[in-house]
Protein backbone atom coordinates (compact mmCIF):
# COMPACT_ATOMS: atom_id res chain seq x y z
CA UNK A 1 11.95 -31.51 17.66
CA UNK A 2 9.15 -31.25 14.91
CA UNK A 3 10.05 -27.51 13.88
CA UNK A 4 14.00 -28.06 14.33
CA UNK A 5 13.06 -31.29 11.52
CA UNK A 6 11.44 -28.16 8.94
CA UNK A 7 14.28 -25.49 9.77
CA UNK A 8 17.04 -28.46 8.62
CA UNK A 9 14.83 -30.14 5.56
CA UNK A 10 14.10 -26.16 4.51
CA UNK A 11 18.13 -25.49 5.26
CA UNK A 12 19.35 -28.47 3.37
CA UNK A 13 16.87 -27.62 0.73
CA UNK A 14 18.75 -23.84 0.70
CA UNK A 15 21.88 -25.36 0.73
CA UNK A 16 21.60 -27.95 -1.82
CA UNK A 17 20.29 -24.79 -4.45
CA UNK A 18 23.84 -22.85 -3.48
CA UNK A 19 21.89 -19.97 -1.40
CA UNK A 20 23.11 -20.32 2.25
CA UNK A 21 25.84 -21.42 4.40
CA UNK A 22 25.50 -23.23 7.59
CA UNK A 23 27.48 -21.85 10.78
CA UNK A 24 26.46 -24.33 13.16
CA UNK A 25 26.66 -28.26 13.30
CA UNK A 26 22.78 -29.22 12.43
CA UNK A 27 23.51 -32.74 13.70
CA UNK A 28 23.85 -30.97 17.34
CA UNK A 29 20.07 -31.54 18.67
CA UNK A 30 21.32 -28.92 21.30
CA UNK A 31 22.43 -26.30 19.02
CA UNK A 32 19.36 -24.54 16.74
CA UNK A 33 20.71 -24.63 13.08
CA UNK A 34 22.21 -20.38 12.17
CA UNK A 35 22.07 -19.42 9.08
CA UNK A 36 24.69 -16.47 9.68
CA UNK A 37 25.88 -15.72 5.89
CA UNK A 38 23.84 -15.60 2.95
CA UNK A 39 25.36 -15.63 -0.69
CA UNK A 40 25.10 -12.29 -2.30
CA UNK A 41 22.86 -13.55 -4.70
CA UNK A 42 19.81 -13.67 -1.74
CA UNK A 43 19.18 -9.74 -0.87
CA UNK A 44 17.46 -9.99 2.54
CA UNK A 45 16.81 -6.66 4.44
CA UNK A 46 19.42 -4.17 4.98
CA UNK A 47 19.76 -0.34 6.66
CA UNK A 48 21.76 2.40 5.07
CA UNK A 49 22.08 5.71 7.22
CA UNK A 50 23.44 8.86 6.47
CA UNK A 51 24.01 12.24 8.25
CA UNK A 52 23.38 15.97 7.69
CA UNK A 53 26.01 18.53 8.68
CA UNK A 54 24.02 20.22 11.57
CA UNK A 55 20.86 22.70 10.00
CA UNK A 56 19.12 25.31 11.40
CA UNK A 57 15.00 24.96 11.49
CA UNK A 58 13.75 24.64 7.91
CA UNK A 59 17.27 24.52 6.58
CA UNK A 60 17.78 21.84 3.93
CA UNK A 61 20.60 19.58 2.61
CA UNK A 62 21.31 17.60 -0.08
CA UNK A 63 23.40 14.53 0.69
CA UNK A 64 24.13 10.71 -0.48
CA UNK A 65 23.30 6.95 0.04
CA UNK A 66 24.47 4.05 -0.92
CA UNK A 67 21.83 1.18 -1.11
CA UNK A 68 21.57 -0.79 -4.40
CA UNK A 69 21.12 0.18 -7.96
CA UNK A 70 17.27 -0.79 -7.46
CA UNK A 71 15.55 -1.52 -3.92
CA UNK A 72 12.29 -1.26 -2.20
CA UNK A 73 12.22 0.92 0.42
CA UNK A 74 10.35 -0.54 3.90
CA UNK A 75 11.28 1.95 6.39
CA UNK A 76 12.56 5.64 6.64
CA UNK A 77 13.58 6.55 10.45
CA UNK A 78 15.48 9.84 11.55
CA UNK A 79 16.80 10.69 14.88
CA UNK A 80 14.86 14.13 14.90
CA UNK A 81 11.84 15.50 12.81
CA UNK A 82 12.52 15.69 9.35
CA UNK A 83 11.39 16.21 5.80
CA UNK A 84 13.04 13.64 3.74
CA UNK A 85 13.22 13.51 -0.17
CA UNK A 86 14.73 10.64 -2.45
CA UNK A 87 15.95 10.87 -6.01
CA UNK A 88 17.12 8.86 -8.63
CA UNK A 89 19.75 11.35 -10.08
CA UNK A 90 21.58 14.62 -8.24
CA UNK A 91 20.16 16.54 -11.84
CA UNK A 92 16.44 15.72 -10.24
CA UNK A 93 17.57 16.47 -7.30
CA UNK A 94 18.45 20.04 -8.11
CA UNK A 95 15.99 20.63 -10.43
CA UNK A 96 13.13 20.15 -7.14
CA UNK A 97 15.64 22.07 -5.08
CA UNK A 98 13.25 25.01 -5.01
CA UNK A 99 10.13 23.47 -4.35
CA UNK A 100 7.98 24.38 -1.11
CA UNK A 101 7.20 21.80 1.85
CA UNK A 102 3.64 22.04 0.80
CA UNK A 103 3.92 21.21 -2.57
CA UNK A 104 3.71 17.71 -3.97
CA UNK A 105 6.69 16.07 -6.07
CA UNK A 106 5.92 15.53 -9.31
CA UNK A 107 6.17 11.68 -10.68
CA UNK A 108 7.97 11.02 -13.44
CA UNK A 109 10.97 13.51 -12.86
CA UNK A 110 13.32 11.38 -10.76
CA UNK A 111 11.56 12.02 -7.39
CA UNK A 112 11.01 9.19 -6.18
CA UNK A 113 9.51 9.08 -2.43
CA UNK A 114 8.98 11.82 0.12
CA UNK A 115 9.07 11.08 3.85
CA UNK A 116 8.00 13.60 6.57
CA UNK A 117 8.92 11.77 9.92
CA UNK A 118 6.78 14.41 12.18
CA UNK A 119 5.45 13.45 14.76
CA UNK A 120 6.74 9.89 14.43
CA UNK A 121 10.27 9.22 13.52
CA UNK A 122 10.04 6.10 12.17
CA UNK A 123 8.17 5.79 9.43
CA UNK A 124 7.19 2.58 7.21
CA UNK A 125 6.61 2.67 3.77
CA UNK A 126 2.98 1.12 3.09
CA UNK A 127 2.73 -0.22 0.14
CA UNK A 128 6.93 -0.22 -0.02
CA UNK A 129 8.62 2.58 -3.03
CA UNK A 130 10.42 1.21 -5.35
CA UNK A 131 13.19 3.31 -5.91
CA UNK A 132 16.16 3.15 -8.70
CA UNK A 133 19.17 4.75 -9.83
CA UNK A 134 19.14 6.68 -13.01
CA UNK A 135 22.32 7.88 -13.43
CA UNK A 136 24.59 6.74 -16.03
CA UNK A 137 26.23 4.73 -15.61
CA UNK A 138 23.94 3.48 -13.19
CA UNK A 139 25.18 2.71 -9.76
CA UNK A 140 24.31 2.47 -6.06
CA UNK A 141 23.79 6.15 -5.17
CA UNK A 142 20.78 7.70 -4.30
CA UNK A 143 20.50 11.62 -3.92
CA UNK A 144 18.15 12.66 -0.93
CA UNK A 145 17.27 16.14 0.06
CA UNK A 146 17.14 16.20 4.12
CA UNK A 147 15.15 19.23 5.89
CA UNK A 148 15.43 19.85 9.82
CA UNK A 149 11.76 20.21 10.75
CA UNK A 150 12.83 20.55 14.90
CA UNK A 151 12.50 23.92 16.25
CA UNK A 152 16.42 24.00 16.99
CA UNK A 153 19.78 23.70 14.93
CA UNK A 154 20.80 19.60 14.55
CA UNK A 155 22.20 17.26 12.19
CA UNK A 156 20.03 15.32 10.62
CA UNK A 157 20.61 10.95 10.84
CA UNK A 158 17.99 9.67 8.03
CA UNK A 159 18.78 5.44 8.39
CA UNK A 160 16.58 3.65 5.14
CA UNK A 161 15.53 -0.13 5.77
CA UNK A 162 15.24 -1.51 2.35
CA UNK A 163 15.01 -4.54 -0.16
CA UNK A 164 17.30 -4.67 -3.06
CA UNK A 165 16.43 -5.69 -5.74
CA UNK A 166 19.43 -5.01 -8.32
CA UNK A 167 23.25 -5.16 -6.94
């Protein structure tokens, strides 16, 4: 009973500040109190995924995701081995187009985070990237570059867990 008493003083708290919504009766001392819907003011965690047309080995491709005009990444996962590069413009973008695997972005150009998810495919992002939109105006797209690392033709599903932090 003494940590369903916090969870309702903490909701009521929420509520009375305009933040949440409460689904379920919190009266019900059967029922846990569900906070199902949050206002679109409070940004908790969401994913974002996007996929590759298929690519042979150590083919690359540029593609889009939406996510928020600024966010923090926490997590970059693909469904196979990948190389995966995040910009805050498509004019970075294609200006690192020709750089080599083995090369390190350079800061201060729009690149914003690389991710190579070999051998693991999920990989979090420790300390998290902040990452922006630069384009103008700006809006919720970010450009990534996406390079099959596997040893056979696939298409590539890159899925971002992030923070925003702008909407």
């Amino acid at each position: 009973m003494g940590s369903k008493l916090v969870t309702l003083q903490r909701t009521a708290r929420l509520t009375r500040l305009g933040l949440v919504r409460l689904t379920s009766d919190p009266t019900d001392a059967a029922d846990p109190v569900a906070i199902a819907e949050t206002d679109p003011r409070v940004a908790g965690r969401r994913t974002a995924s996007v996929t590759t047309a298929e690519l042979d080995p150590m083919e690359r491709a540029d593609v889009e995701i939406t996510l928020a005009k600024a966010t923090e990444l926490l997590r970059t996962t693909t469904d196979y081995p990948a190389w995966v590069c995040i910009y805050s413009s498509a004019a970075e973008r294609t200006a690192d187009a020709t750089r080599d695997i083995d090369t390190a972005g350079v800061t201060g150009t729009g690149f914003q985070a690389e991710i190579f998810t070999q051998p693991n495919l999920s990989v979090p992002s420790s300390p998290k990237i902040g990452l922006w939109n630069d384009d103008s105006p700006i809006t919720s797209t970010f450009y990534l570059a996406v390079m099959n690392l596997d040893s056979v033709a696939r298409a590539i599903t890159v899925t971002l867990e992030h923070l925003p932090r702008e909407v």
